[in-house]
Every structure is written in C-alpha cells, then in structure tokens.
C-alpha atoms as a PDB file:
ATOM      1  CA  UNK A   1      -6.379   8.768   6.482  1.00  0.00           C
ATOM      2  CA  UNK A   2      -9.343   9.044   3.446  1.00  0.00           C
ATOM      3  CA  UNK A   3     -12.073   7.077   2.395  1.00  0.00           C
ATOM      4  CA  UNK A   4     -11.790   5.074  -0.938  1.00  0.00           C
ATOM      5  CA  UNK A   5     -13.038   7.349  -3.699  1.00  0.00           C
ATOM      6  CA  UNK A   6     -15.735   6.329  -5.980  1.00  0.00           C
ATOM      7  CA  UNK A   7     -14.957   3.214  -7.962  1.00  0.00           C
ATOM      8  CA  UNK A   8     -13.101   3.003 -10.033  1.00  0.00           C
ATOM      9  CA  UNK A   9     -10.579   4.645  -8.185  1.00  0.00           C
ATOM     10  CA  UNK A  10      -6.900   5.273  -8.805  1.00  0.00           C
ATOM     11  CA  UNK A  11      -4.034   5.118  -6.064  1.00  0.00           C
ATOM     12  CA  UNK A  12      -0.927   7.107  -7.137  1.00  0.00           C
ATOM     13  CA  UNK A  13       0.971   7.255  -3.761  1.00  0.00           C
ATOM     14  CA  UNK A  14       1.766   5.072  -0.541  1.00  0.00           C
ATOM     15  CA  UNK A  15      -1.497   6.288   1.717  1.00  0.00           C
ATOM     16  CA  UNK A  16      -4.038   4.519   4.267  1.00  0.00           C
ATOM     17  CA  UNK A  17      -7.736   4.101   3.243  1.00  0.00           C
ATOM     18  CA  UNK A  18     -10.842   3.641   4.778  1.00  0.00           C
ATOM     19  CA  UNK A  19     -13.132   1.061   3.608  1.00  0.00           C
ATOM     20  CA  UNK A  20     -16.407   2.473   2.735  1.00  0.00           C
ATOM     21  CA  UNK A  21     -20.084   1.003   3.820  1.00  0.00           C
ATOM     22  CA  UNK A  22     -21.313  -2.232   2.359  1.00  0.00           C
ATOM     23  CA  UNK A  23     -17.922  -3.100   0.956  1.00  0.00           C
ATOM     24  CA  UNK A  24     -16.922  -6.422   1.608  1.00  0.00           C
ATOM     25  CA  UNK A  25     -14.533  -7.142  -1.219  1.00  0.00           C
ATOM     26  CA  UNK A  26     -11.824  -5.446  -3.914  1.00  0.00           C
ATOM     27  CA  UNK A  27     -10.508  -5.869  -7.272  1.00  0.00           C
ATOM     28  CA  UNK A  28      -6.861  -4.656  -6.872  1.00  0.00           C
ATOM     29  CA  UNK A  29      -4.383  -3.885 -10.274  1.00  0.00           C
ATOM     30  CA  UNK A  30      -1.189  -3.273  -9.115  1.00  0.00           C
ATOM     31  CA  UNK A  31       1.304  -1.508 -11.709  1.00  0.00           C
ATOM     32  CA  UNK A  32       5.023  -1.739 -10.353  1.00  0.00           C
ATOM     33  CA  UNK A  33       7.469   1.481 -10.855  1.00  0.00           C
ATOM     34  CA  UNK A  34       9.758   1.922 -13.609  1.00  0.00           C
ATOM     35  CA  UNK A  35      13.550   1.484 -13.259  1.00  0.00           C
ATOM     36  CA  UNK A  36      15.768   4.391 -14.272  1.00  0.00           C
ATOM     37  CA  UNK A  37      17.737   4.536 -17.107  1.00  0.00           C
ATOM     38  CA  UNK A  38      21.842   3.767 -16.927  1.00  0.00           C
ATOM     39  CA  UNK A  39      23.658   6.827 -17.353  1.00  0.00           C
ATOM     40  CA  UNK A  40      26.873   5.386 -18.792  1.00  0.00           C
ATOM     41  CA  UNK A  41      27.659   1.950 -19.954  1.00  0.00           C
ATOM     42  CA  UNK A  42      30.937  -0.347 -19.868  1.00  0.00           C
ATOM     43  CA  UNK A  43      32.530  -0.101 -23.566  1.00  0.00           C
ATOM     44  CA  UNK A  44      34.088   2.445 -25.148  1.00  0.00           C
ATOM     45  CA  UNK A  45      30.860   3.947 -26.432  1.00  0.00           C
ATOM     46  CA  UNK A  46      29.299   4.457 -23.386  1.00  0.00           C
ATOM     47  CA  UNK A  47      26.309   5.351 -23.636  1.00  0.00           C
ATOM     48  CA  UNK A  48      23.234   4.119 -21.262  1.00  0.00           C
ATOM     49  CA  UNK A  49      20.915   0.895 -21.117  1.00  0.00           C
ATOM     50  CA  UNK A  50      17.201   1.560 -20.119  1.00  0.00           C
ATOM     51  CA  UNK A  51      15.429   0.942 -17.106  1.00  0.00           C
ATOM     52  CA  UNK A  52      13.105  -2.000 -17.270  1.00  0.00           C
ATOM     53  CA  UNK A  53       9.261  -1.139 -16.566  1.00  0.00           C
ATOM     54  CA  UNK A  54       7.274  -2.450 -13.572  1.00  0.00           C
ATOM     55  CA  UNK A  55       5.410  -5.508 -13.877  1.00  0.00           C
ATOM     56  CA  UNK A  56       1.106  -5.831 -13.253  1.00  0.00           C
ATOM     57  CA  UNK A  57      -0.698  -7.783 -11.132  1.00  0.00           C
ATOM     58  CA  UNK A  58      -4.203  -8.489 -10.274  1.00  0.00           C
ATOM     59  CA  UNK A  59      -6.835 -10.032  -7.583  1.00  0.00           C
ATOM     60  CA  UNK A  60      -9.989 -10.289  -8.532  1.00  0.00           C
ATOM     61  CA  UNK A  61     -11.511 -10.440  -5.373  1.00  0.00           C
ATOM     62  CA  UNK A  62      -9.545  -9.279  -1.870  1.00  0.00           C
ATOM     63  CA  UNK A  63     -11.889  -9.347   1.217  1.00  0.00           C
ATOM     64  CA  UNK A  64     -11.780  -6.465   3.348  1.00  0.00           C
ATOM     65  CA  UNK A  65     -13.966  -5.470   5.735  1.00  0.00           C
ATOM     66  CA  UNK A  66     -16.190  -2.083   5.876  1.00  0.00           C
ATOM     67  CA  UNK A  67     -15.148   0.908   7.887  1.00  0.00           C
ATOM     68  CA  UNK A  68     -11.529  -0.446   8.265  1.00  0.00           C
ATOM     69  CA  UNK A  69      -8.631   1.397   7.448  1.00  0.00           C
ATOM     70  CA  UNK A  70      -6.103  -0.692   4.996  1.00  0.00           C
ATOM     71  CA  UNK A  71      -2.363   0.721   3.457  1.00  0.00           C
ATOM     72  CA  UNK A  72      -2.207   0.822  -0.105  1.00  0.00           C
ATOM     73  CA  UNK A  73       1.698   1.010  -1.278  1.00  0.00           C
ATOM     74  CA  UNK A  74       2.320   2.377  -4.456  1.00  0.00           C
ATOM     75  CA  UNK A  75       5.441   2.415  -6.099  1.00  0.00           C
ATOM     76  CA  UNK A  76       7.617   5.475  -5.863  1.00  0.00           C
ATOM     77  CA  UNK A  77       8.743   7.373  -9.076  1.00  0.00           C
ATOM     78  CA  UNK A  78      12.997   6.934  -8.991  1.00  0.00           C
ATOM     79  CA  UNK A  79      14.856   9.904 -10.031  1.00  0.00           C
ATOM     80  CA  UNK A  80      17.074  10.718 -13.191  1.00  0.00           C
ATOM     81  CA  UNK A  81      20.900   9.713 -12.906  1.00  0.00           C
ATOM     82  CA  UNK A  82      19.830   7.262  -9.865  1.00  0.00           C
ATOM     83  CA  UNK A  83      20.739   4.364 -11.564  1.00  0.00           C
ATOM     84  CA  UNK A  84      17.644   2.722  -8.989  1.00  0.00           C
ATOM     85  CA  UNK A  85      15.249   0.061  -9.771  1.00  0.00           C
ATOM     86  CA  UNK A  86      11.769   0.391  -9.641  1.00  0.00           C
ATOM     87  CA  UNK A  87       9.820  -0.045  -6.642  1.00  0.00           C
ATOM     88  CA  UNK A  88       7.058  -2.278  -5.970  1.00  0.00           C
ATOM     89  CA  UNK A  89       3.310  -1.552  -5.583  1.00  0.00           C
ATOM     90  CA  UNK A  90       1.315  -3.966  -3.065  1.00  0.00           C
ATOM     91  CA  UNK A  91      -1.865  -4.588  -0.970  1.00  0.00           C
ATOM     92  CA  UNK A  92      -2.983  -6.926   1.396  1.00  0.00           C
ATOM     93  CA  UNK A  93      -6.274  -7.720   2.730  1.00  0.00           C
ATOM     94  CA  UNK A  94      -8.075  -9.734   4.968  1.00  0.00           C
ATOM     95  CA  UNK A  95      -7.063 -13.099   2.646  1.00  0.00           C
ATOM     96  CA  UNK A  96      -4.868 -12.154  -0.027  1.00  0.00           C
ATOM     97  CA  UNK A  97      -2.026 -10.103  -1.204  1.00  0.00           C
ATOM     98  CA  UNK A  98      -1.300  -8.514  -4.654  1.00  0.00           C
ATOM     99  CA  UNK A  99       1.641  -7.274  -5.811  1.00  0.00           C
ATOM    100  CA  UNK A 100       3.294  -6.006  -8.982  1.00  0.00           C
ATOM    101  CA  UNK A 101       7.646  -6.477  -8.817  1.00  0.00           C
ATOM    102  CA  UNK A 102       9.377  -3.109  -9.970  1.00  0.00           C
ATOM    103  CA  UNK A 103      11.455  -2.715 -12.977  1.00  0.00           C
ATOM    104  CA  UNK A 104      15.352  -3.781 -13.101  1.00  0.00           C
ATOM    105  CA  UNK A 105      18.069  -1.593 -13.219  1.00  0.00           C
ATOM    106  CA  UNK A 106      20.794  -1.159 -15.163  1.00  0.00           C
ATOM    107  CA  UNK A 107      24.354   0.567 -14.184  1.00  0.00           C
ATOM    108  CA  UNK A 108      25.715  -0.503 -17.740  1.00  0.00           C
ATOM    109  CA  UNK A 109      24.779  -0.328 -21.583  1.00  0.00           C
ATOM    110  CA  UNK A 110      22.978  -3.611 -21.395  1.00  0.00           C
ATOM    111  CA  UNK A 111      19.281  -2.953 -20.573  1.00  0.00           C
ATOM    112  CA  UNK A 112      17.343  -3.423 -17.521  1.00  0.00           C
ATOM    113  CA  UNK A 113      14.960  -6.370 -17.156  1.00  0.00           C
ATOM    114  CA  UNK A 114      11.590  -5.303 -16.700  1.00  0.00           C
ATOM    115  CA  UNK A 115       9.600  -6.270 -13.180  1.00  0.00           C
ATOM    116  CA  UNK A 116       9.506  -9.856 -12.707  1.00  0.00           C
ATOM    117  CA  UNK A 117       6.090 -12.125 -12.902  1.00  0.00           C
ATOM    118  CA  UNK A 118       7.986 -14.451 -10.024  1.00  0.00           C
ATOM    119  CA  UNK A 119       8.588 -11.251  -7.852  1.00  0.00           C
ATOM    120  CA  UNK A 120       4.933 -10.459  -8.221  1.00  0.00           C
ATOM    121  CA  UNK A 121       1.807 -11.857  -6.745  1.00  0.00           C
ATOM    122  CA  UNK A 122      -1.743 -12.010  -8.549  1.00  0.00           C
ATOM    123  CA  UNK A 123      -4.195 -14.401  -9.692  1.00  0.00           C
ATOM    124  CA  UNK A 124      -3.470 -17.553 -12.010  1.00  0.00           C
ATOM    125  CA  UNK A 125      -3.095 -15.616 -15.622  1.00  0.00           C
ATOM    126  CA  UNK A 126      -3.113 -12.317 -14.001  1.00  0.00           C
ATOM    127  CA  UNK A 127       0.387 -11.267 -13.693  1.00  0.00           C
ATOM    128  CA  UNK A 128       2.764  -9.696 -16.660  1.00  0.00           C
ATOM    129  CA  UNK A 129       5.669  -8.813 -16.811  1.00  0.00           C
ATOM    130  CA  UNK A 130       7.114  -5.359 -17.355  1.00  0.00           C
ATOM    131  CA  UNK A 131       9.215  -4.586 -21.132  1.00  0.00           C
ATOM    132  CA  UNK A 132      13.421  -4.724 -20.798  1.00  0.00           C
ATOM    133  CA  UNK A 133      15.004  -1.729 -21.605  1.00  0.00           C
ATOM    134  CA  UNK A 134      16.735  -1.410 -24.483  1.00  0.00           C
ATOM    135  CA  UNK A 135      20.658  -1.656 -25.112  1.00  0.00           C
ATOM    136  CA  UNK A 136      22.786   0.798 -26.021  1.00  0.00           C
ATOM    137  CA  UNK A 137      25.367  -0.286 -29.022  1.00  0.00           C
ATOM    138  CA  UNK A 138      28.588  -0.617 -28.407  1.00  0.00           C
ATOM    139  CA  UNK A 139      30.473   1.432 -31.321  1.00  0.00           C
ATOM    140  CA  UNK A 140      28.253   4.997 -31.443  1.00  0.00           C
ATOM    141  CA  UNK A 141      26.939   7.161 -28.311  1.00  0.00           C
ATOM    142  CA  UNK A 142      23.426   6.654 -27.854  1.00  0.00           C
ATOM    143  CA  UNK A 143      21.573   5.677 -25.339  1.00  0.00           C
ATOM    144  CA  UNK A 144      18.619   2.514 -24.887  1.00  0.00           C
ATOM    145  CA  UNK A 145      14.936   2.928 -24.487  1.00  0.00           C
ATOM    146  CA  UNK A 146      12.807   2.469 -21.223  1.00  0.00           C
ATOM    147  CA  UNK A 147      11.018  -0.608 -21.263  1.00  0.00           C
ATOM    148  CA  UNK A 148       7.617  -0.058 -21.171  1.00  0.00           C
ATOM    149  CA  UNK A 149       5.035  -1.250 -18.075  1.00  0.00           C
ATOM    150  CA  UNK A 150       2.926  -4.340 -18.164  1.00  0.00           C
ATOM    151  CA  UNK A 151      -0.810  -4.733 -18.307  1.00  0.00           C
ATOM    152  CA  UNK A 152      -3.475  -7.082 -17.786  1.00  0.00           C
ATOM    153  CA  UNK A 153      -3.852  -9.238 -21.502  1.00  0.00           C
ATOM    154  CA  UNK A 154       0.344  -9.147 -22.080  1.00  0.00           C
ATOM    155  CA  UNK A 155       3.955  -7.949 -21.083  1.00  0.00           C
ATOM    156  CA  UNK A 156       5.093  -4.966 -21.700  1.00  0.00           C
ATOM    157  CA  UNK A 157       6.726  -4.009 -25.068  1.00  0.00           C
ATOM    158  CA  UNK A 158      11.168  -3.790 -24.385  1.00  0.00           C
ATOM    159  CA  UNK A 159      12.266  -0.612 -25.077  1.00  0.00           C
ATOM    160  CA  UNK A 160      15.013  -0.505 -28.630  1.00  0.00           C
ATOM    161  CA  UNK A 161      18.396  -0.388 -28.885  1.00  0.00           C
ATOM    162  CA  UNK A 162      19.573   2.549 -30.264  1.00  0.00           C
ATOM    163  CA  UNK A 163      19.160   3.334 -34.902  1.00  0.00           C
ATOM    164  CA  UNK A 164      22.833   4.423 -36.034  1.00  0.00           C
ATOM    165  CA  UNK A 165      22.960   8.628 -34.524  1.00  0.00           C
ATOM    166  CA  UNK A 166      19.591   8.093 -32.831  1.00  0.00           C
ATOM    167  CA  UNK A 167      18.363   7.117 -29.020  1.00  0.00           C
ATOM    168  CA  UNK A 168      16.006   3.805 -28.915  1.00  0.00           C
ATOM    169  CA  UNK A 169      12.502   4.397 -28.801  1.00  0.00           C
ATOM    170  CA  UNK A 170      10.820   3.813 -25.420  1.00  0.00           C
ATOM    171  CA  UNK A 171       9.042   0.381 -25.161  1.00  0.00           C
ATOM    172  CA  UNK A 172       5.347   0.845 -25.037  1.00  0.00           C
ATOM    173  CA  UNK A 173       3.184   0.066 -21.902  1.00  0.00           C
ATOM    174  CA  UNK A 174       0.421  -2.164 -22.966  1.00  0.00           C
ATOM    175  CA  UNK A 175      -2.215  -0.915 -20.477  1.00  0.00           C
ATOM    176  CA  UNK A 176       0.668   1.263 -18.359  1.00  0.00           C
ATOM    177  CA  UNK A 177       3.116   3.562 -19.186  1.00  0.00           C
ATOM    178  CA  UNK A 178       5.578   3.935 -22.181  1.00  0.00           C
ATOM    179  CA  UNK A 179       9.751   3.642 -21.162  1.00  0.00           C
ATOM    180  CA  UNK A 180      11.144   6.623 -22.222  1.00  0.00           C
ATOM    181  CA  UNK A 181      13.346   7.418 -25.074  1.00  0.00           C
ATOM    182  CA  UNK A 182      17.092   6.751 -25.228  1.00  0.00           C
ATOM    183  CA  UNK A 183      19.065   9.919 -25.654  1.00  0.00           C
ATOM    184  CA  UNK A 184      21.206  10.817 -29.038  1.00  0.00           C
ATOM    185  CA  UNK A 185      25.025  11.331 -28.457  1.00  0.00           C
ATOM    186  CA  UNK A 186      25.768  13.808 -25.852  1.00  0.00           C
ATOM    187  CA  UNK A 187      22.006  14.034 -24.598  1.00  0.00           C
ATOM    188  CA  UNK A 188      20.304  12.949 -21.145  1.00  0.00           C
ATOM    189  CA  UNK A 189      17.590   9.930 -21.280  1.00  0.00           C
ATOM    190  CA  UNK A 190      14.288  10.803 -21.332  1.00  0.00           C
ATOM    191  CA  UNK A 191      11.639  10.057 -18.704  1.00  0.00           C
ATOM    192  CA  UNK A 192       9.313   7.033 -18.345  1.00  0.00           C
ATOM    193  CA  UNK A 193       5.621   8.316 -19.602  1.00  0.00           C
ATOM    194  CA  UNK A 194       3.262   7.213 -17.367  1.00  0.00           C
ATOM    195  CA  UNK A 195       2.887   4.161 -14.711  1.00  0.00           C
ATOM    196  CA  UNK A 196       5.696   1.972 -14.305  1.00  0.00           C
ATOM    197  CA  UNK A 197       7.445   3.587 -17.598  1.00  0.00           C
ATOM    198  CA  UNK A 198      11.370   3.087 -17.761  1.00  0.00           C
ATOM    199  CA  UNK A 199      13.710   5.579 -18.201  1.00  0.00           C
ATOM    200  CA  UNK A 200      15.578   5.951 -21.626  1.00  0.00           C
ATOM    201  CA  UNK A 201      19.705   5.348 -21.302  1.00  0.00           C
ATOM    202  CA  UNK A 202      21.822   8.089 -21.625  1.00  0.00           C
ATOM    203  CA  UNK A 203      23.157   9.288 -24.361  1.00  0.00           C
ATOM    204  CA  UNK A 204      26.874   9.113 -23.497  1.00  0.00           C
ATOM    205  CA  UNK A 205      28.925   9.091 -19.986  1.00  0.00           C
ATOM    206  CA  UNK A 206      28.934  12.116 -19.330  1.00  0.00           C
ATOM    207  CA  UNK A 207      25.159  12.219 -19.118  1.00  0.00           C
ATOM    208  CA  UNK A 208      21.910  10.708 -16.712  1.00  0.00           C
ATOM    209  CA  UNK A 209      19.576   8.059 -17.553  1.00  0.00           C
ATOM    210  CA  UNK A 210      15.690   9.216 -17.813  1.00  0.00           C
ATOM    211  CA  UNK A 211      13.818   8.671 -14.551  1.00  0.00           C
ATOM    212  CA  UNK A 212      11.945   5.927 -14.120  1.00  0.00           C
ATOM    213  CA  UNK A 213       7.872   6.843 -13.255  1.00  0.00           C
ATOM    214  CA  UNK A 214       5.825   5.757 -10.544  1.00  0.00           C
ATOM    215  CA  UNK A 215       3.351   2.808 -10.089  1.00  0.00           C
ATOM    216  CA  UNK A 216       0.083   2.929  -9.343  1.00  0.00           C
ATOM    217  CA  UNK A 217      -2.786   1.047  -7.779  1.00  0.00           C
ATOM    218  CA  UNK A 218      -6.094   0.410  -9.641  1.00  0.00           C
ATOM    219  CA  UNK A 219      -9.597  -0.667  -7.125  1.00  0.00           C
ATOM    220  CA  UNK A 220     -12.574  -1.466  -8.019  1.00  0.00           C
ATOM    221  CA  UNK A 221     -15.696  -2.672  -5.748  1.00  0.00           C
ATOM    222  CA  UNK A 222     -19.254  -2.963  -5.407  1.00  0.00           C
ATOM    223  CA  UNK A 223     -21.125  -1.933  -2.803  1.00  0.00           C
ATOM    224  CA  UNK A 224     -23.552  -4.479  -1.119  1.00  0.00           C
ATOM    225  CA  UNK A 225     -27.336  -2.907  -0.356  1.00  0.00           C
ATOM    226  CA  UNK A 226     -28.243  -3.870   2.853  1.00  0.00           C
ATOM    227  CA  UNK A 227     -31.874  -3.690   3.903  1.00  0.00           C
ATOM    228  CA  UNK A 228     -34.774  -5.193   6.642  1.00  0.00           C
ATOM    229  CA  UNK A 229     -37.964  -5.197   6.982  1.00  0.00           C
ATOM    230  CA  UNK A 230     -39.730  -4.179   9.963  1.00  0.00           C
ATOM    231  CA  UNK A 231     -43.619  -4.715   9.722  1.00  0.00           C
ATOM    232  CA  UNK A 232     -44.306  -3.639   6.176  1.00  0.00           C
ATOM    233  CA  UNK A 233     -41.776  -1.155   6.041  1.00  0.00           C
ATOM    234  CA  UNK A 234     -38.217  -1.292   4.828  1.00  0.00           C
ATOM    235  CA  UNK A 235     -34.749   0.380   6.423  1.00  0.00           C
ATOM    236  CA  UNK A 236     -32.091   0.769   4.345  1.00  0.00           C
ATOM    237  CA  UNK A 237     -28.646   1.326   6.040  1.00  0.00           C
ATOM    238  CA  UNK A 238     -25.225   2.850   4.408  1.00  0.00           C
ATOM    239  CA  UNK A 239     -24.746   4.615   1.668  1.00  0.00           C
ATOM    240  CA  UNK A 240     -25.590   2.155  -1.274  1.00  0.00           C
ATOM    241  CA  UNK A 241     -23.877   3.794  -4.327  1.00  0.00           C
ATOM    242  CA  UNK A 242     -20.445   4.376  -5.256  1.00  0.00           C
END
C-alpha cells in the first residue's frame, strides 16, 4: 500500500493507493494495453497482422473519500510471440467506474482491432478507441504495424499494411503510445512504444509478433483546504498542497 503521489500522478502497474487528506474527488485517464502482434498469418505469405492498441477513457470527477485505500488496475504489458490481447486498465470509486478496453488480437495476417469504445467506460465524449493493426499482404513476407493507443481528442491512428519488401509502420498513439513496426521478410515484429502501443506482425511464420506495451492510469485531484476558526484564530488541518 502507498499514498497517491503528487498530482498529476501516473499509475503504471496494478497497486492499492491511499487517498491523501482533503481529497474528495479524482480525474481518472485510463489507457488500455496493447495487443501483440500475430506471428504468422493464414496465406501462403504468412507473415503477421498487428496487435490493435488499447482504447482511453476518462471521468472527470470520481468521488473517493480521504485516507481510504482504493485498487488502481493497470493494464499488463503482453509478451512477444503471445499472440494475447491487451488487457484492460480500470478504477472504481465511491460512484463511478472508468475503464479503457484492451487492444484485439490477431492469430492471422489480418490486423487486430484496436480496444473497443463499447468495452470501455468514461464520460459522454470521453472515450476513444485504440488504432487496428495493420495487415500483412498476402503475396510477399512482411509483417503489419501495431495499431497505435487512443487519447483523449481522437482514436488512435491503425497501424499500415506492409510497402512491397518493407514491414508497416506502427500506427501512432494520439496522446498514448505508437504500435510498433511490422517486421521485413524473415524478421520478428517490433514492440509497441509506449502505453497501450501494439505490437508490429511478424515478418514471416517462422517468426513472433512485437509485444504489445502496457496501459497506464493517469489521476489528477485537488486538494480541499480545510480550516476553523476558534476565537480570532484560525486551525488549519491536513496537508493542503499536492
């Protein structure tokens, strides 16, 4: 168990925190985990789809109360060659839950869709979708880019198909992470870059899809100054600055 850090603060793995003093309410931005990349699709070619990046979501306000201790889930990172979707990242509060969908996976050349707005929870106007992963052709050996994460103005950008000898290009996260690349004939898929990025296909069957990267869980709050007067003189109580 820790105490929320300093605001804004950033969440990059499943933990328990303790409200701080004064805090009665949090703005929670919830960035879903990236899928991994395919590592071999169904045609001849067979080379890799991408992994579709995690969606966002965001609350405004969440009540919580001060001193309490709250779980924070962020999604975990999935691991090259897994073939695994992305997992989610969620919060609940005293009122109201937030939570951004992972992205899709893909076992085949056809990429992954990216985290789903209506597998995600968030305010009216406040929940994206993440980018598709691109798909790998069907006549040359290279692979399709991770689609890229979601943010908090648009969905992300779909990762590419693959360009004649050459991988797709990673789609790019619009406030998240980027997918990662597709990889050229006879080469692995790279990585997802940063939250909810999906891995790149590979770049033939007998190589792994890029992992997909992890979510991540944004808060920011405010803390209320409480004071009273006794006879002239004023008390303050809790720490007033965060």
């Amino acid at each position: 168990m820790a105490d929320l850090g300093a605001s804004p603060f950033t969440i990059t793995a499943t933990g328990n925190y303790t409200i701080p003093k004064g805090v009665l309410a949090l703005q929670v931005e919830c960035f879903g985990g990236g899928a991994a990349g395919s590592n071999n699709g169904s045609t001849a070619a067979r080379a890799g789809g991408g992994g579709g990046g995690g969606a966002y979501a965001k609350r405004a306000t969440i009540t919580v109360i001060p001193g309490k201790e709250y779980a924070f889930t962020v999604g975990a990172a999935v691991a090259a060659a897994s073939q695994s979707a992305g997992n989610q990242s969620t919060f609940t509060g005293e009122d109201l839950t937030c939570t951004a969908a992972g992205g899709g996976l893909t076992t085949t050349r056809t990429g992954g869709t990216g985290g789903l707005v209506a597998s995600s929870v968030g305010d009216v106007s406040a929940v994206f979708a993440g980018g598709n992963g691109g798909t790998a052709g069907t006549t040359t050996n290279q692979g399709g880019g991770g689609g890229g994460e979601g943010s908090n103005a648009a969905t992300g950008n779909n990762g590419s198909a693959n360009s004649g000898t050459t991988g797709g290009a990673g789609g790019t996260g619009t406030a998240g992470g980027d997918g990662g690349k597709g990889g050229n004939n006879s080469a692995n898929g790279s990585d997802g870059v940063g939250d909810g990025g999906g891995g790149g296909g590979s770049g033939a069957n007998t190589d792994s899809g890029g992992a997909g990267y992890r979510g991540a869980i944004i808060v920011t709050y405010t803390a209320t100054d409480y004071t009273r007067a006794f006879g002239g003189g004023v008390a303050s109580y809790g720490s007033m600055s965060f």
